[in-house]
PDB file of N, CA and C in Angstrom:
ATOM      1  N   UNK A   1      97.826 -52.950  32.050  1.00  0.00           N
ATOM      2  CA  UNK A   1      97.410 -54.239  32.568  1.00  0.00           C
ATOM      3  C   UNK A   1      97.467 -54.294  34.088  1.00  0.00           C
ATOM      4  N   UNK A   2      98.050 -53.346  34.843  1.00  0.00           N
ATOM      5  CA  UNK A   2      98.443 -53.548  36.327  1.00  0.00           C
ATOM      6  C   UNK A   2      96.561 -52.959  36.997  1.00  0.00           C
ATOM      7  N   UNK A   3      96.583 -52.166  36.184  1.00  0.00           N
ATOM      8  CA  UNK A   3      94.720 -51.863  36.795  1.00  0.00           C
ATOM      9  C   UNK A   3      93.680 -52.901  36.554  1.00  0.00           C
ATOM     10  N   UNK A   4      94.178 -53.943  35.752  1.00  0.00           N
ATOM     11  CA  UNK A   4      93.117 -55.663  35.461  1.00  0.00           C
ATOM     12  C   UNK A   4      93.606 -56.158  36.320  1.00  0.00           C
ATOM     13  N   UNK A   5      94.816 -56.378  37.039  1.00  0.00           N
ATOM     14  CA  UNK A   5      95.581 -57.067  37.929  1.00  0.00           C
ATOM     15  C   UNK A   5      95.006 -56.908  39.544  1.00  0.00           C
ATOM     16  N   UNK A   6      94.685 -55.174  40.003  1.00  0.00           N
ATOM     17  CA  UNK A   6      94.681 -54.543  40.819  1.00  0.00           C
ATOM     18  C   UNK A   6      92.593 -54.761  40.883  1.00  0.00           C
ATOM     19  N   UNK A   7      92.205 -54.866  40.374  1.00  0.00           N
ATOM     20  CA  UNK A   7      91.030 -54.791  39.954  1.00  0.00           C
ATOM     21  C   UNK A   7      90.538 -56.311  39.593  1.00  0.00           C
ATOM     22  N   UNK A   8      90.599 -57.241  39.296  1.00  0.00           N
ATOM     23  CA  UNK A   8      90.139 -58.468  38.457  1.00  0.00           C
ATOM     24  C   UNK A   8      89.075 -59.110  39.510  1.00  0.00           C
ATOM     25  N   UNK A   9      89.312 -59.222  40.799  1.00  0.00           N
ATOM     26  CA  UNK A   9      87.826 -59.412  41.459  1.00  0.00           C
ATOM     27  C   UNK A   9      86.825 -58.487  41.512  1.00  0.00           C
ATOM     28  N   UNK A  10      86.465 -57.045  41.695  1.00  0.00           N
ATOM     29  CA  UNK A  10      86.073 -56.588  41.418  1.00  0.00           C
ATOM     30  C   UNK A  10      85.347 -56.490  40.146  1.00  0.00           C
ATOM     31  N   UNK A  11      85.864 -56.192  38.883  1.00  0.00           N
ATOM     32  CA  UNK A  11      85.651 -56.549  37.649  1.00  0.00           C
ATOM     33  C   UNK A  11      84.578 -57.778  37.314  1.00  0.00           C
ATOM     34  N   UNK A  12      85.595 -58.987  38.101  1.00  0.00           N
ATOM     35  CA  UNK A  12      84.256 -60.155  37.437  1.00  0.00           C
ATOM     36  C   UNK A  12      82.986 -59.867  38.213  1.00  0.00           C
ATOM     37  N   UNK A  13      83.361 -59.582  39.198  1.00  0.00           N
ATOM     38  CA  UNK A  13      81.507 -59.231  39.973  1.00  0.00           C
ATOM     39  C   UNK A  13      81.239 -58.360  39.639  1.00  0.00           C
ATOM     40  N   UNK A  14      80.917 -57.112  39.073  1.00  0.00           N
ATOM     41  CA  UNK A  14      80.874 -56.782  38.336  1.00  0.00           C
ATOM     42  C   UNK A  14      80.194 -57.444  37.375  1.00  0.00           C
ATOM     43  N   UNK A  15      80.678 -57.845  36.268  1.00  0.00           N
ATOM     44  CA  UNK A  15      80.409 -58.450  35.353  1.00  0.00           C
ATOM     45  C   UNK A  15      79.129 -59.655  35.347  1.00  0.00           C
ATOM     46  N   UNK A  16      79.278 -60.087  36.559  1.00  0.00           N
ATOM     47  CA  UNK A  16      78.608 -61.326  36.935  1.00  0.00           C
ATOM     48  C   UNK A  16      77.323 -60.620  37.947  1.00  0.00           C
ATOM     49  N   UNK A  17      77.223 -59.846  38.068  1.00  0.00           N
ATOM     50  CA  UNK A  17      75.984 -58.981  38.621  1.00  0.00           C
ATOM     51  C   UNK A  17      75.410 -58.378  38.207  1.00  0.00           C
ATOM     52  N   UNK A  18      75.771 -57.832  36.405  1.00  0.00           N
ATOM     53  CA  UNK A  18      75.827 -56.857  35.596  1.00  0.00           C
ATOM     54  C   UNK A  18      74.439 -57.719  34.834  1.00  0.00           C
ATOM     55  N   UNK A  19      74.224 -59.399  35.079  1.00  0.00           N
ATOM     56  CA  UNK A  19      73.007 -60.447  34.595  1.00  0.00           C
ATOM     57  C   UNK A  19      71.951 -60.377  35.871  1.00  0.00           C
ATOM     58  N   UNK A  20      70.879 -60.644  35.344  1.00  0.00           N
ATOM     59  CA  UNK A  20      69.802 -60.659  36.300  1.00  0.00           C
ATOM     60  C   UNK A  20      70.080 -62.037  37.270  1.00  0.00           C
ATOM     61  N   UNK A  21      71.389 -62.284  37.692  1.00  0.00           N
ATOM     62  CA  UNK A  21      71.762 -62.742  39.123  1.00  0.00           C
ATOM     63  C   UNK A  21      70.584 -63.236  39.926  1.00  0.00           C
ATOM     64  N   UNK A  22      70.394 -62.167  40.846  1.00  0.00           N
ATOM     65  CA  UNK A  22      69.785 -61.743  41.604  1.00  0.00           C
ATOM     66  C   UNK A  22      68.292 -62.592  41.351  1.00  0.00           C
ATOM     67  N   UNK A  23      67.274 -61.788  40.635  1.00  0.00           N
ATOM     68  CA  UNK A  23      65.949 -62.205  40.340  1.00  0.00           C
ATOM     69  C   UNK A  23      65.525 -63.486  40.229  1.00  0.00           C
ATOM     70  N   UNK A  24      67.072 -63.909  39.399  1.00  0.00           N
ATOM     71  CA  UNK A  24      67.061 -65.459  39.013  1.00  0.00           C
ATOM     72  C   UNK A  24      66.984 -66.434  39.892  1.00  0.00           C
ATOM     73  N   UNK A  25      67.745 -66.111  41.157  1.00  0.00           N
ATOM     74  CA  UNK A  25      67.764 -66.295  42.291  1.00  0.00           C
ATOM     75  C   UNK A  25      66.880 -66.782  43.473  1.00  0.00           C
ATOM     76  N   UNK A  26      66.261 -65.408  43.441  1.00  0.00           N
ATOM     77  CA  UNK A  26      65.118 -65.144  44.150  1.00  0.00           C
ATOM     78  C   UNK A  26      63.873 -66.103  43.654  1.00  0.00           C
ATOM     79  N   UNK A  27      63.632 -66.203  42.021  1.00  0.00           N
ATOM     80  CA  UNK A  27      62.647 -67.083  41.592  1.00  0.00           C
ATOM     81  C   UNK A  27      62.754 -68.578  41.667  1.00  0.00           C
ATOM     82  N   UNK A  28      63.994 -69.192  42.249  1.00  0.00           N
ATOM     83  CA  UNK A  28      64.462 -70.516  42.302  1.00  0.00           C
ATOM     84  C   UNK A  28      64.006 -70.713  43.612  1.00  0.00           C
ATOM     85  N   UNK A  29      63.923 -69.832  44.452  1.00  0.00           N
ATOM     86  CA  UNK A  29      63.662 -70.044  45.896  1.00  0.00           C
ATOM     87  C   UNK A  29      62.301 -69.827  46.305  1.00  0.00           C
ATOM     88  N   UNK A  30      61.389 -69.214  45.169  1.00  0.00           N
ATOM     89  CA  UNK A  30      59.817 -69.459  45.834  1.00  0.00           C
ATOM     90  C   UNK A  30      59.184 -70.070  46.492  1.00  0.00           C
ATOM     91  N   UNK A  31      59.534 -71.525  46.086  1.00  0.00           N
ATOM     92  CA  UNK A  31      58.008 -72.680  46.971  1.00  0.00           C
ATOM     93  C   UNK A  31      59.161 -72.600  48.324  1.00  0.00           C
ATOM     94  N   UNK A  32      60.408 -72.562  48.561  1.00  0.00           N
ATOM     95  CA  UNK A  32      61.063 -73.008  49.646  1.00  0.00           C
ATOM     96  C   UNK A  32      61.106 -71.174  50.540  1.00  0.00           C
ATOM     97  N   UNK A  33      60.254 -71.664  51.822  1.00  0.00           N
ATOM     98  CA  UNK A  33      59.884 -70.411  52.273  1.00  0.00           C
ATOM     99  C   UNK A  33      61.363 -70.321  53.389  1.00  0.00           C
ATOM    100  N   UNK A  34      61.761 -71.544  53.410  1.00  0.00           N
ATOM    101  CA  UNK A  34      63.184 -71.241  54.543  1.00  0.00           C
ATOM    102  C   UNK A  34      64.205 -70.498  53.474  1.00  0.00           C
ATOM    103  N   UNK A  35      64.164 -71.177  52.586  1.00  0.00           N
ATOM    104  CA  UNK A  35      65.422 -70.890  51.883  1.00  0.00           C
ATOM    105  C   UNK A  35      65.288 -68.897  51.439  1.00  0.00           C
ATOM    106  N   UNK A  36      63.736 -69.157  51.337  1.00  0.00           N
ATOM    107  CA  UNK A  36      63.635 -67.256  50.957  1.00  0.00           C
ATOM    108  C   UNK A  36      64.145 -66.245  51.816  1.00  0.00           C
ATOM    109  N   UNK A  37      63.197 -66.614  53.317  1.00  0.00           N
ATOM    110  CA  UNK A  37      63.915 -66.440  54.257  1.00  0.00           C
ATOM    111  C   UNK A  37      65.369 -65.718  54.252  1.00  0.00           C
ATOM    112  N   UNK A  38      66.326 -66.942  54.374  1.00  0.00           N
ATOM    113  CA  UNK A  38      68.146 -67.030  54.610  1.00  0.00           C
ATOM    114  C   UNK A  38      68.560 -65.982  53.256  1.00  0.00           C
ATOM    115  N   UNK A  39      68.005 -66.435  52.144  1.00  0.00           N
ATOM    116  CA  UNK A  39      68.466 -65.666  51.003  1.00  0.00           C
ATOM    117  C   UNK A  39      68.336 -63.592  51.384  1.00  0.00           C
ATOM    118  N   UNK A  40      67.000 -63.393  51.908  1.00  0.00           N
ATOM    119  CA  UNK A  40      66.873 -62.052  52.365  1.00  0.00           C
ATOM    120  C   UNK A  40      67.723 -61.579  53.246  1.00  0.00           C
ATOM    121  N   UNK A  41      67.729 -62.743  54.376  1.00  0.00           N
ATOM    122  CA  UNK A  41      68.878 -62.156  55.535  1.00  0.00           C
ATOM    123  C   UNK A  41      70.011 -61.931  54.957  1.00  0.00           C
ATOM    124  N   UNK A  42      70.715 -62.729  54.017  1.00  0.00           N
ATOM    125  CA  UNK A  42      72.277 -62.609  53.111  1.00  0.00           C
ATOM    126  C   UNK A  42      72.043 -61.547  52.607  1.00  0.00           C
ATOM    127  N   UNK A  43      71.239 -61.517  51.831  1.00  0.00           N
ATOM    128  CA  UNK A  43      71.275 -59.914  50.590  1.00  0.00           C
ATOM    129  C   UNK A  43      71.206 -58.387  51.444  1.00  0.00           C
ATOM    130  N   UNK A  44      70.380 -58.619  52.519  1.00  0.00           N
ATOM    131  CA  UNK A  44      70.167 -57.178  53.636  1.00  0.00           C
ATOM    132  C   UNK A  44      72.102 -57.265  54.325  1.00  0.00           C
ATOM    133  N   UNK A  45      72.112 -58.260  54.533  1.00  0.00           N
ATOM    134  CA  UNK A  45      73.699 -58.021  55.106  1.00  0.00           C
ATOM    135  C   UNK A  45      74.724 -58.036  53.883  1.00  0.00           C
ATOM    136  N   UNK A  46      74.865 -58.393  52.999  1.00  0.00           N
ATOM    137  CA  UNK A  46      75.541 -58.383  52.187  1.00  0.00           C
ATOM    138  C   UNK A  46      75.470 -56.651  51.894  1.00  0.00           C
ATOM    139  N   UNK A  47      74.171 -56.044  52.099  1.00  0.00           N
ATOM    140  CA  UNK A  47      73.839 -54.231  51.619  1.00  0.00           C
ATOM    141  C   UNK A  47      74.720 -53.951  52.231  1.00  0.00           C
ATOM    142  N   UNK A  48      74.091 -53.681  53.484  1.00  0.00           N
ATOM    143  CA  UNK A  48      74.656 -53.503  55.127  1.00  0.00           C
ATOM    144  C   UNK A  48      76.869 -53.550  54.746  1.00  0.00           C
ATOM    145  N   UNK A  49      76.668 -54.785  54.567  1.00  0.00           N
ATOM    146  CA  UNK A  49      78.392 -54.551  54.370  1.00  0.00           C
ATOM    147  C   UNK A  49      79.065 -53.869  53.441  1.00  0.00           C
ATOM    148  N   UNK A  50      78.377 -54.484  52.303  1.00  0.00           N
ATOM    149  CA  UNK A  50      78.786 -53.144  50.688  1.00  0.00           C
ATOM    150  C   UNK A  50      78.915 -51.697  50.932  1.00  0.00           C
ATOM    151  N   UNK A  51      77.694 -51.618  51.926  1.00  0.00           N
ATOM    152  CA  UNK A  51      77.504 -49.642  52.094  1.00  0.00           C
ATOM    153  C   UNK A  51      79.054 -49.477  53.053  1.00  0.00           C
ATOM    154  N   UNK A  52      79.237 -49.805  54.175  1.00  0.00           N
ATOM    155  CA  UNK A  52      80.091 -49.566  55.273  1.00  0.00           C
ATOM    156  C   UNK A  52      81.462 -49.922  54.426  1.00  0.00           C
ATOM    157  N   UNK A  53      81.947 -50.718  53.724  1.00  0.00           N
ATOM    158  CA  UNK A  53      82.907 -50.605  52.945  1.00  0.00           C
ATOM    159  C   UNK A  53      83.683 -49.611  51.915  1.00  0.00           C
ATOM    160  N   UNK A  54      82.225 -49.325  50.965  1.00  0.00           N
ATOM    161  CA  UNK A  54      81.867 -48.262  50.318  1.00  0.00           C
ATOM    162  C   UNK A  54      82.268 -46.973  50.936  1.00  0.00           C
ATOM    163  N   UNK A  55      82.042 -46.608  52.378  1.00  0.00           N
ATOM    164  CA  UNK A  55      82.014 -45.404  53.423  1.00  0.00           C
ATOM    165  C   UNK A  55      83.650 -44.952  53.946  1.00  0.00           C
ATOM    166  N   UNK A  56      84.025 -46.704  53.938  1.00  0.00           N
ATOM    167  CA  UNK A  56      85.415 -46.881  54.604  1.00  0.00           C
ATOM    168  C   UNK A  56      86.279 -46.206  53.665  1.00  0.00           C
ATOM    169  N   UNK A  57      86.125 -46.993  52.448  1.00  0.00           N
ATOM    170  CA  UNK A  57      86.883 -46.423  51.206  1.00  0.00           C
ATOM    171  C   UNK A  57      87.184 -45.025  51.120  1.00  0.00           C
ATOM    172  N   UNK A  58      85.769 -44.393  50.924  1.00  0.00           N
ATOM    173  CA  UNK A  58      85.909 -43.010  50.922  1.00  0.00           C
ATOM    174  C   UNK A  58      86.481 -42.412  51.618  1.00  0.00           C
ATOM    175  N   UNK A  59      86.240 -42.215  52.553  1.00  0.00           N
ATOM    176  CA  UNK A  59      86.994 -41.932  54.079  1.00  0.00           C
ATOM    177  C   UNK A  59      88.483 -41.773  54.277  1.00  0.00           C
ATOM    178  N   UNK A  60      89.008 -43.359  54.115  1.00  0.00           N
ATOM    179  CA  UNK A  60      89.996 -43.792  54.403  1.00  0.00           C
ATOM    180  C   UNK A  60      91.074 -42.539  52.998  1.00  0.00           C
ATOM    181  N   UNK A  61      89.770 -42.508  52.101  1.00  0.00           N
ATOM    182  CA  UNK A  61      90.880 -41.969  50.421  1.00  0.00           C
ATOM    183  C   UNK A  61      90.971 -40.081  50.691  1.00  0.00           C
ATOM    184  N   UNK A  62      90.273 -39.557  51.795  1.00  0.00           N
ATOM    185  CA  UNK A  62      90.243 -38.395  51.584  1.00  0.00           C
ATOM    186  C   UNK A  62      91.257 -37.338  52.338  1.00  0.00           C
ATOM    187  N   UNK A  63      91.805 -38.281  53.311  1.00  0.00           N
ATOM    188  CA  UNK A  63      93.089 -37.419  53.866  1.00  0.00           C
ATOM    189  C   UNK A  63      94.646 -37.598  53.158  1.00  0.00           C
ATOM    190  N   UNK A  64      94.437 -37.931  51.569  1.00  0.00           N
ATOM    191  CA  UNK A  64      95.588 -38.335  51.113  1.00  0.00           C
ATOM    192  C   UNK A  64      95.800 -36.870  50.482  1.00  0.00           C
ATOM    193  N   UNK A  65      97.612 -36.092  50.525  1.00  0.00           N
ATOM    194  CA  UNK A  65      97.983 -35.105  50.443  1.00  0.00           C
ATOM    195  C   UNK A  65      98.138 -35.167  49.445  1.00  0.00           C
ATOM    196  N   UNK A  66      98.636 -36.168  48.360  1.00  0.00           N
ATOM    197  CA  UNK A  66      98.838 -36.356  47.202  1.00  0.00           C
ATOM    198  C   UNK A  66      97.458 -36.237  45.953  1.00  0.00           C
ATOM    199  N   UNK A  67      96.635 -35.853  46.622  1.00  0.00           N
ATOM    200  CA  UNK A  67      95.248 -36.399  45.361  1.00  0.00           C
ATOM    201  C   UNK A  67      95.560 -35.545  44.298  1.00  0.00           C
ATOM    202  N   UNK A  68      95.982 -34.406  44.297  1.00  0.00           N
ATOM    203  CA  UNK A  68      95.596 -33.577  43.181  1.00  0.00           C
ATOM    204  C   UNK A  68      97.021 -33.805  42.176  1.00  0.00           C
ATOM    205  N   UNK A  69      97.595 -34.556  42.731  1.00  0.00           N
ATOM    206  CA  UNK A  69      99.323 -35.255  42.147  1.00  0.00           C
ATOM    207  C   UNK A  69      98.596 -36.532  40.746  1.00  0.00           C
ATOM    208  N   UNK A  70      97.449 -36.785  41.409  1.00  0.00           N
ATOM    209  CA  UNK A  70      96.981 -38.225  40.212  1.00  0.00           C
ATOM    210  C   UNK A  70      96.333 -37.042  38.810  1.00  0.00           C
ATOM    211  N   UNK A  71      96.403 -36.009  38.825  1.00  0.00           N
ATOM    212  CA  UNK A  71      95.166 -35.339  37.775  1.00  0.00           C
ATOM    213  C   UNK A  71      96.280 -34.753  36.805  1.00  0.00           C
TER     214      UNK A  71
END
């Protein structure tokens, strides 16, 4: 249970992205050309941040002396 604990935000997004979210989204915002707009700028930066996080992670996990201690 400590990895649902350690994990549980992750997980629900996850879960909650895992539905066509997104599309659903995007089709609510058609006739409103501002709102399409703002929605693109969020989702390109929202990438933008996911990737560089994603990068950090890795990074940050690969000078650990211990890795081959978890197998």
């Amino acid at each position: 249970m400590f990895i649902i604990k350690d994990y549980f935000w992750i997980i629900l997004f996850a879960i909650v992205l895992s539905f066509p979210v997104v599309p659903n989204l995007r089709k609510r915002f058609e006739g409103k050309e501002e709102l399409c707009r703002i929605y693109d700028a969020v989702i390109g930066i929202l990438v933008i941040v996911l990737f560089i996080w994603a990068i950090t992670f890795a990074v940050v996990g690969q000078n650990n002396p211990f890795a081959y201690a978890n197998f």
